[in-house]
ModelCIF file with pLDDT and N, C-alpha, C, O atoms, coordinates in Angstrom:
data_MODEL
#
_entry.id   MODEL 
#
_entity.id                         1 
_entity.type                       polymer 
_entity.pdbx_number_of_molecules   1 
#
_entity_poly.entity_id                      1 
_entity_poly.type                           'polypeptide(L)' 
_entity_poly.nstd_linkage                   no 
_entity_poly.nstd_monomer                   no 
_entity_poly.pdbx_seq_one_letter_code       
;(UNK)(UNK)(UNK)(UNK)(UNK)(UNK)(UNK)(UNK)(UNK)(UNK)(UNK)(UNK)(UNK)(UNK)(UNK)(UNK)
(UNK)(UNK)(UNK)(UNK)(UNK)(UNK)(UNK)(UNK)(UNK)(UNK)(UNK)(UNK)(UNK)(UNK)(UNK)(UNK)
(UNK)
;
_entity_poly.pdbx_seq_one_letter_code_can   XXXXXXXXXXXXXXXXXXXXXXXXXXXXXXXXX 
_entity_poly.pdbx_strand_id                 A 
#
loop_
_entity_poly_seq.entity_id 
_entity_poly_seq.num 
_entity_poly_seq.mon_id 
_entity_poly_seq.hetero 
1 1  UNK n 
1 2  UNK n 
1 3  UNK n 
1 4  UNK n 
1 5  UNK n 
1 6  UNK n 
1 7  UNK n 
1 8  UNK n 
1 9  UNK n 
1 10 UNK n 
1 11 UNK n 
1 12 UNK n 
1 13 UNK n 
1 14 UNK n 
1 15 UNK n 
1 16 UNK n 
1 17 UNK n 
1 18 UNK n 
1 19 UNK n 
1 20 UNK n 
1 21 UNK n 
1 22 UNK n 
1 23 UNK n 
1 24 UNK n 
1 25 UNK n 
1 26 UNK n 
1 27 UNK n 
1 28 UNK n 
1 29 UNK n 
1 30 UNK n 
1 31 UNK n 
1 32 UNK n 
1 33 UNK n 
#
_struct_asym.id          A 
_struct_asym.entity_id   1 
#
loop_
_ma_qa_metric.id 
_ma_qa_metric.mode 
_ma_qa_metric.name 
_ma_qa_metric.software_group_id 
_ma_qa_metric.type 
1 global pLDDT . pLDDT 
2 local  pLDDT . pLDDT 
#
_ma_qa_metric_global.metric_id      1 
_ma_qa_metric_global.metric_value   93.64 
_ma_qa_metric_global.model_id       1 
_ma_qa_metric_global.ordinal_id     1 
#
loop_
_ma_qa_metric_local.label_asym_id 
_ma_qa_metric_local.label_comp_id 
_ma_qa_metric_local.label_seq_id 
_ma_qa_metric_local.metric_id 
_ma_qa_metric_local.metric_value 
_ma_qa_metric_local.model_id 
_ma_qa_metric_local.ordinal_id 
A UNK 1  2 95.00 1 1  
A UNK 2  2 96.00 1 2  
A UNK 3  2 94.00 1 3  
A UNK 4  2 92.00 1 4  
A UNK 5  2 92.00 1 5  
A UNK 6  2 86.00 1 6  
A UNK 7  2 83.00 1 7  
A UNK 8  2 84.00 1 8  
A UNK 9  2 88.00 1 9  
A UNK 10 2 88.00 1 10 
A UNK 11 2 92.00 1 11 
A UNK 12 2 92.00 1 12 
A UNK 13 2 92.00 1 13 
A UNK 14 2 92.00 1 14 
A UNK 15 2 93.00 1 15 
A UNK 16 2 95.00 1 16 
A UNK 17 2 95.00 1 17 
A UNK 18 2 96.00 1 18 
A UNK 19 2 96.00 1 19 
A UNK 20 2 96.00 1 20 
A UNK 21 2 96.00 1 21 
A UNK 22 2 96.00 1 22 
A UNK 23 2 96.00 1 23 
A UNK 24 2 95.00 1 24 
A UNK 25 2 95.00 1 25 
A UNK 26 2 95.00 1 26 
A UNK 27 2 96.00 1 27 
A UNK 28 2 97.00 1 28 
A UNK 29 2 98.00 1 29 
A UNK 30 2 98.00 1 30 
A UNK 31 2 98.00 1 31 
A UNK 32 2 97.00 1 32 
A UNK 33 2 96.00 1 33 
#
loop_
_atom_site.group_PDB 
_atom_site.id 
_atom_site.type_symbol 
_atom_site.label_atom_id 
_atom_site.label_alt_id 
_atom_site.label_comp_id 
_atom_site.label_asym_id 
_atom_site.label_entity_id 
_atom_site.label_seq_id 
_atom_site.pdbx_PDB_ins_code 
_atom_site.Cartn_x 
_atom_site.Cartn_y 
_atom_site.Cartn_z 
_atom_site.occupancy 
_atom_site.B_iso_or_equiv 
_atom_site.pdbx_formal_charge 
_atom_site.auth_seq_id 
_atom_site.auth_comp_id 
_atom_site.auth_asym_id 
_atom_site.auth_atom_id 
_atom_site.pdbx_PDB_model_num 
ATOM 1   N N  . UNK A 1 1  ? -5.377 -14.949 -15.480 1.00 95.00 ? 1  UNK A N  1 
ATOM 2   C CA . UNK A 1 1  ? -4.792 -15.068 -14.144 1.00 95.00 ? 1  UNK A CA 1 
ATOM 3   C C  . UNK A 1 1  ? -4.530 -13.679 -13.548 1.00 95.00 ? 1  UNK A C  1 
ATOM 4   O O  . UNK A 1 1  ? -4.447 -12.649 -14.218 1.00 95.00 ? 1  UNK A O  1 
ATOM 5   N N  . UNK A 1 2  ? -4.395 -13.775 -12.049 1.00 96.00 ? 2  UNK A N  1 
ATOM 6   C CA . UNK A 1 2  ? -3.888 -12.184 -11.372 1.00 96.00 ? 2  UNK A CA 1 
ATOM 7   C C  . UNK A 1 2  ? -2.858 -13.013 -10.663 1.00 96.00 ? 2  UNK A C  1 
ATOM 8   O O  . UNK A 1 2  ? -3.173 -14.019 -10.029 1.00 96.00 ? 2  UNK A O  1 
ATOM 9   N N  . UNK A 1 3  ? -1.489 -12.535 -10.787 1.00 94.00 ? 3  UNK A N  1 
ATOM 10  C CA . UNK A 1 3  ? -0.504 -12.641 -9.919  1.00 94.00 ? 3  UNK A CA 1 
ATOM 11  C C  . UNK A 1 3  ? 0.723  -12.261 -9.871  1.00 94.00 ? 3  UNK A C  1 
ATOM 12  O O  . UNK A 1 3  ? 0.947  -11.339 -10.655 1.00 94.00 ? 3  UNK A O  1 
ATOM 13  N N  . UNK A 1 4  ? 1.393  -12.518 -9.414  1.00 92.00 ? 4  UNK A N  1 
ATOM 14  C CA . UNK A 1 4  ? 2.599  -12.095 -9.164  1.00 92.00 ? 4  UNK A CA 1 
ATOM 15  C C  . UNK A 1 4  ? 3.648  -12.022 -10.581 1.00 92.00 ? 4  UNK A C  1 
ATOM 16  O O  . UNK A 1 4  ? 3.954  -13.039 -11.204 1.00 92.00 ? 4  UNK A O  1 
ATOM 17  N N  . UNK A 1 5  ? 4.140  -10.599 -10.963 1.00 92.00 ? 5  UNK A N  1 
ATOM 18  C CA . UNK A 1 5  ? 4.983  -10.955 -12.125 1.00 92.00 ? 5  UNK A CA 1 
ATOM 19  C C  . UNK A 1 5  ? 6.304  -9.857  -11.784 1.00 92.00 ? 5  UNK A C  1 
ATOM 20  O O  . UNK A 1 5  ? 6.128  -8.771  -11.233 1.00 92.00 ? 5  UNK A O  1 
ATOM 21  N N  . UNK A 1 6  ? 7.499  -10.319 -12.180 1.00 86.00 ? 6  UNK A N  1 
ATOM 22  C CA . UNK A 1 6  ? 8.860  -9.542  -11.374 1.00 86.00 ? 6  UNK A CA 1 
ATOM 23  C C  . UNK A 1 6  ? 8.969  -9.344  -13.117 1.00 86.00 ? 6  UNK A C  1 
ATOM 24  O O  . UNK A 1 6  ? 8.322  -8.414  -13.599 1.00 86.00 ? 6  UNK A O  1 
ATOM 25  N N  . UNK A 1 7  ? 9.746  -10.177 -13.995 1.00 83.00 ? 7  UNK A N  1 
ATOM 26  C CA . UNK A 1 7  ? 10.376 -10.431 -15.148 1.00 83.00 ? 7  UNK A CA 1 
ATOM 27  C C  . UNK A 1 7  ? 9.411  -10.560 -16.204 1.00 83.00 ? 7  UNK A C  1 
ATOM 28  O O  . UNK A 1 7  ? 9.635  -10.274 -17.381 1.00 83.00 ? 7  UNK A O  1 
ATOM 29  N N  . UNK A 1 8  ? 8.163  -11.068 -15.671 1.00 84.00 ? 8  UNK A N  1 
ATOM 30  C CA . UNK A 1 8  ? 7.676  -11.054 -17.041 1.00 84.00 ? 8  UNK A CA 1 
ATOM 31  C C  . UNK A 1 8  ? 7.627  -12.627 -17.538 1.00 84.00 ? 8  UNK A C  1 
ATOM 32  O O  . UNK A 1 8  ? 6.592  -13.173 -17.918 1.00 84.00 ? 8  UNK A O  1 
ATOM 33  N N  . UNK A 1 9  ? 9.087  -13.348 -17.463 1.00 88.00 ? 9  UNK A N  1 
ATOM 34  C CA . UNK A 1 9  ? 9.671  -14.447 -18.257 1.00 88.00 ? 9  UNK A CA 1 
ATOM 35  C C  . UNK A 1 9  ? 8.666  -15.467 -17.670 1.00 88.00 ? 9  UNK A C  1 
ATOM 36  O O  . UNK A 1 9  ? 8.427  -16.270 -18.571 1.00 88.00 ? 9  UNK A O  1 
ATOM 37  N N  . UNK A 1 10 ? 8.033  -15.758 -16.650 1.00 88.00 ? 10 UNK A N  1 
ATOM 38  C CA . UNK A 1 10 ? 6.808  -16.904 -16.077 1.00 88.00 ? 10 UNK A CA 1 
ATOM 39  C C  . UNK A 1 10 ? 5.560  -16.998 -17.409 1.00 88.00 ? 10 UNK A C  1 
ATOM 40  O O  . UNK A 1 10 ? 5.410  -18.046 -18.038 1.00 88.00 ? 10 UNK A O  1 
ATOM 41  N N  . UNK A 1 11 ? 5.026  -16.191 -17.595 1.00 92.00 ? 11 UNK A N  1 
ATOM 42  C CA . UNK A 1 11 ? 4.244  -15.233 -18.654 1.00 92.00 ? 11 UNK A CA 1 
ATOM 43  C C  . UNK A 1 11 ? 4.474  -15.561 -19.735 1.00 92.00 ? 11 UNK A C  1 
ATOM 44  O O  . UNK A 1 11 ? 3.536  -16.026 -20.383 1.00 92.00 ? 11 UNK A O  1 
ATOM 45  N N  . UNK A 1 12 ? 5.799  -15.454 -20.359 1.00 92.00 ? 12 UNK A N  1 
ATOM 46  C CA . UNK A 1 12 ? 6.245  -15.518 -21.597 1.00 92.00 ? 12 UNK A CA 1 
ATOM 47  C C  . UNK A 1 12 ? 5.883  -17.034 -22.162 1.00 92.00 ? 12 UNK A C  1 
ATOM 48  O O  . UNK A 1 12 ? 5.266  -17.375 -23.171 1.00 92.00 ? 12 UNK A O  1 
ATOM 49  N N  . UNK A 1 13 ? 6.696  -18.034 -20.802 1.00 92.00 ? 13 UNK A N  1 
ATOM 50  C CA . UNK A 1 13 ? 6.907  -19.400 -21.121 1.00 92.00 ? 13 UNK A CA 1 
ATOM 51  C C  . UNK A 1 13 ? 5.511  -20.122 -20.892 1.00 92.00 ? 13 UNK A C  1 
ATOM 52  O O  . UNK A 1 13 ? 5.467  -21.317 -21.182 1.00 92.00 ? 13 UNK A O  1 
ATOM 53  N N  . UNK A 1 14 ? 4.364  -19.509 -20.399 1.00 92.00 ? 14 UNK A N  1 
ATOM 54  C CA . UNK A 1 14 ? 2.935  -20.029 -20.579 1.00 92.00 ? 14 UNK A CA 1 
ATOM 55  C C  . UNK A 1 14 ? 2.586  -19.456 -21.427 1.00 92.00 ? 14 UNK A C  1 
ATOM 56  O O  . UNK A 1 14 ? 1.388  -19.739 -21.440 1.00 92.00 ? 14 UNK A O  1 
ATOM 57  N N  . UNK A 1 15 ? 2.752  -18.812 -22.203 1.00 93.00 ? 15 UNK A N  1 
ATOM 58  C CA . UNK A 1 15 ? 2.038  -18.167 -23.551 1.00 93.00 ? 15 UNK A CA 1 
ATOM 59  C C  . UNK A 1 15 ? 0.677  -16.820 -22.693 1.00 93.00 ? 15 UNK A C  1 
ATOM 60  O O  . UNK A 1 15 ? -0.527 -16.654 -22.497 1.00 93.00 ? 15 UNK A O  1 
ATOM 61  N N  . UNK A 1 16 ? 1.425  -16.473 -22.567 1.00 95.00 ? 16 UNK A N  1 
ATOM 62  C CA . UNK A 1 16 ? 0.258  -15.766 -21.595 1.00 95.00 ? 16 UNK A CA 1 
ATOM 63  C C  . UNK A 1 16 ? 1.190  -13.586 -21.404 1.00 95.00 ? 16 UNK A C  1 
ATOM 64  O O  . UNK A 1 16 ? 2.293  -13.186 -21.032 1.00 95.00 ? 16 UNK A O  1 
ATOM 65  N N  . UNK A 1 17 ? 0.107  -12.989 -21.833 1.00 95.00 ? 17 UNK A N  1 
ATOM 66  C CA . UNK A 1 17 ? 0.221  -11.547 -21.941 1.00 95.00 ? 17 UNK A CA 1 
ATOM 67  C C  . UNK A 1 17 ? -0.280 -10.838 -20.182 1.00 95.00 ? 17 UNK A C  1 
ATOM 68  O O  . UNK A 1 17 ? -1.219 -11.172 -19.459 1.00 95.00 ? 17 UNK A O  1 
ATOM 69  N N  . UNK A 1 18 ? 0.801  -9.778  -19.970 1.00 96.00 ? 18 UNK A N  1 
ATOM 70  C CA . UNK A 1 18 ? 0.292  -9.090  -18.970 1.00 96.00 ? 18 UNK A CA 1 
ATOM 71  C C  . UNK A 1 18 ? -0.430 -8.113  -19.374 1.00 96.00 ? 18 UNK A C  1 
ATOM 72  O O  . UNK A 1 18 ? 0.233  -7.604  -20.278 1.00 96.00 ? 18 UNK A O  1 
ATOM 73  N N  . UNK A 1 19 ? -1.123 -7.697  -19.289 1.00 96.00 ? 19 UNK A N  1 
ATOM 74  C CA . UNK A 1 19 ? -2.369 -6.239  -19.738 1.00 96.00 ? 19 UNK A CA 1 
ATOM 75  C C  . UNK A 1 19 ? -2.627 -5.287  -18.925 1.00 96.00 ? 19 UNK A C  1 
ATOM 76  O O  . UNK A 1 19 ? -3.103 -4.226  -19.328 1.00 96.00 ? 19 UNK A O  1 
ATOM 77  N N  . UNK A 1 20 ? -2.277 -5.581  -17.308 1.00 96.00 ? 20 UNK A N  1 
ATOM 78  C CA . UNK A 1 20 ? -3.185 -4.635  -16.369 1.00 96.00 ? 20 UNK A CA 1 
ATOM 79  C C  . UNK A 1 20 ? -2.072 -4.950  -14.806 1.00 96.00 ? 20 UNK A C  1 
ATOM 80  O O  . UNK A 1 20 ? -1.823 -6.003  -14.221 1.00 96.00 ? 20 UNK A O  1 
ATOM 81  N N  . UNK A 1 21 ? -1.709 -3.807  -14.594 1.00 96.00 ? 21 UNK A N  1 
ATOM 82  C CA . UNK A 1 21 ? -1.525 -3.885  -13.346 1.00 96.00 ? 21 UNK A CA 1 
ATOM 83  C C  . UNK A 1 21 ? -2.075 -2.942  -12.037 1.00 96.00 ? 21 UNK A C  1 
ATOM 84  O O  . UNK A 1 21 ? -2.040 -1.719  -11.899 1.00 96.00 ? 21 UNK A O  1 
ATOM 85  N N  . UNK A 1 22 ? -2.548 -3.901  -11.218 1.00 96.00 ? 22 UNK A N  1 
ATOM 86  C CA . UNK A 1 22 ? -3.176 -3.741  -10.242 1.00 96.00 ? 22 UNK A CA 1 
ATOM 87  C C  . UNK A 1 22 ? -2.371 -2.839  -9.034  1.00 96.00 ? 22 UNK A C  1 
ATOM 88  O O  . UNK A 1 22 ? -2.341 -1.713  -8.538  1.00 96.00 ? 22 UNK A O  1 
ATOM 89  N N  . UNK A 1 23 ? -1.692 -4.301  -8.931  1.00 96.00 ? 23 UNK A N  1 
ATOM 90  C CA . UNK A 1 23 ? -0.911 -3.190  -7.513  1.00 96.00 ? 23 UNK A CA 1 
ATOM 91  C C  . UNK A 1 23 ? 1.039  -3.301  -7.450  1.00 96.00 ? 23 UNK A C  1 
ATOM 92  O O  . UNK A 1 23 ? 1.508  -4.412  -7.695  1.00 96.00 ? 23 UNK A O  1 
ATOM 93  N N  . UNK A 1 24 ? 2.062  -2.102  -7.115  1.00 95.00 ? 24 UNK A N  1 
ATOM 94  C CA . UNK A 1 24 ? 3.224  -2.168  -7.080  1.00 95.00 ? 24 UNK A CA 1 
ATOM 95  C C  . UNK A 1 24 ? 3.639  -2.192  -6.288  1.00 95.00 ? 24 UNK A C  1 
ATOM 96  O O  . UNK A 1 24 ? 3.669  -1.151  -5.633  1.00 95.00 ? 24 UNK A O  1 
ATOM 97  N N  . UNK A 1 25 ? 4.436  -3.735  -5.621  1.00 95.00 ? 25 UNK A N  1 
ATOM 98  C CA . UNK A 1 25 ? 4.629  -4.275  -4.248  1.00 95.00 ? 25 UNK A CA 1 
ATOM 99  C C  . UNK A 1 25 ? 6.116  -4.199  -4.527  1.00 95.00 ? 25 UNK A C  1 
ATOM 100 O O  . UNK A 1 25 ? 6.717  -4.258  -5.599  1.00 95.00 ? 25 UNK A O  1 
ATOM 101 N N  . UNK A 1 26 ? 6.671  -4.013  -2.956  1.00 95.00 ? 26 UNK A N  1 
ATOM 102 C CA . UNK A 1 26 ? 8.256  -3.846  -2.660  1.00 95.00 ? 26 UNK A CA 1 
ATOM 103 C C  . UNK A 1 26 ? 8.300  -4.826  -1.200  1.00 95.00 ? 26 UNK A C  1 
ATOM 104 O O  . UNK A 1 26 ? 7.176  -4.967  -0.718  1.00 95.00 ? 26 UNK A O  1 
ATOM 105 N N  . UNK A 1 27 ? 9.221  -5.395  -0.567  1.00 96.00 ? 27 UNK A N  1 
ATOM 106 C CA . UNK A 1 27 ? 9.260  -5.391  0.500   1.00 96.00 ? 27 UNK A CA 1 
ATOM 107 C C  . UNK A 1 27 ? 9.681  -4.036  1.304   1.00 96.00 ? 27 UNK A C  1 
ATOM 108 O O  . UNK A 1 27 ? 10.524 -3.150  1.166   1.00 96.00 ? 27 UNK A O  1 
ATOM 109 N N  . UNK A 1 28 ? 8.505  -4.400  2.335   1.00 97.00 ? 28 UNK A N  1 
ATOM 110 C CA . UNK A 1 28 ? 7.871  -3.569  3.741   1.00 97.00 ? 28 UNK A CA 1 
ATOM 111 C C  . UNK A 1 28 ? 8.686  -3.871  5.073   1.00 97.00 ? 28 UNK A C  1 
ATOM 112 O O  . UNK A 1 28 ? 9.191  -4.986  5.207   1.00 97.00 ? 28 UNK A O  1 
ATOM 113 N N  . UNK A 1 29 ? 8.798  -3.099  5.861   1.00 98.00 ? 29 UNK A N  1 
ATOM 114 C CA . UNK A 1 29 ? 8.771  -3.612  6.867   1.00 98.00 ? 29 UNK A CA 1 
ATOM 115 C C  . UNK A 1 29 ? 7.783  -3.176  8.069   1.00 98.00 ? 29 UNK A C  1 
ATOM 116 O O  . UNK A 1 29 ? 7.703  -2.011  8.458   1.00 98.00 ? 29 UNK A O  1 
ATOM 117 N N  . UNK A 1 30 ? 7.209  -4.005  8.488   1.00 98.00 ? 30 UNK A N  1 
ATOM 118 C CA . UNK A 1 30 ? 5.574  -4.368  9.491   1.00 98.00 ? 30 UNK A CA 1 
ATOM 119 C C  . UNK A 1 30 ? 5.847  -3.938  10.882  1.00 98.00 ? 30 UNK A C  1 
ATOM 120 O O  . UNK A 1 30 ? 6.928  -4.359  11.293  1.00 98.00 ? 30 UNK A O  1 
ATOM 121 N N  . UNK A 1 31 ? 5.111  -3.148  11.808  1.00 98.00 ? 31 UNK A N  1 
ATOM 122 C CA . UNK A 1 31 ? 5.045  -3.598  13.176  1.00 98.00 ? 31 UNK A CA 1 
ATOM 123 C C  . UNK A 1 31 ? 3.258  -3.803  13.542  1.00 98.00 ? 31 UNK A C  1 
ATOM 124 O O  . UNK A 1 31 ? 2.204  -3.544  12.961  1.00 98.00 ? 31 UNK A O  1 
ATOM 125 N N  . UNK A 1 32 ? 3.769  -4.560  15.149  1.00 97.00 ? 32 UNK A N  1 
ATOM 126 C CA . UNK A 1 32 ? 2.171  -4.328  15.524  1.00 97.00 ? 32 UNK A CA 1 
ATOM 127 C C  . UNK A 1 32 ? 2.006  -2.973  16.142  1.00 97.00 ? 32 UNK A C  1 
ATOM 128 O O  . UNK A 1 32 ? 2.993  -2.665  16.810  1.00 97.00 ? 32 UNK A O  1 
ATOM 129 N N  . UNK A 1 33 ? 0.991  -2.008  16.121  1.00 96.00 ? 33 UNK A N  1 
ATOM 130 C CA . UNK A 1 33 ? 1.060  -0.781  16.733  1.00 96.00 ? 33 UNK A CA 1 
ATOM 131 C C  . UNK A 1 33 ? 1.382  -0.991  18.266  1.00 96.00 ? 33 UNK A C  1 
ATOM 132 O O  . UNK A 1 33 ? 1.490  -0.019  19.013  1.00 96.00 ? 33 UNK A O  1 
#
């Protein structure tokens, strides 16, 4: 899978390892130009 992981603990309780991270998201704040 690729998605979203904060804790980890989603991961844990599917039996499932993180290996690779892609990208480090925060909330933004957006305008239109």
């Amino acid at each position: 899978i690729f998605d979203i992981v904060s804790s980890g603990g989603t991961l844990v309780r599917n039996s499932l390892v993180e290996v690779y991270r892609v990208v480090e998201s925060e909330a933004v704040l957006i305008a239109n130009p």
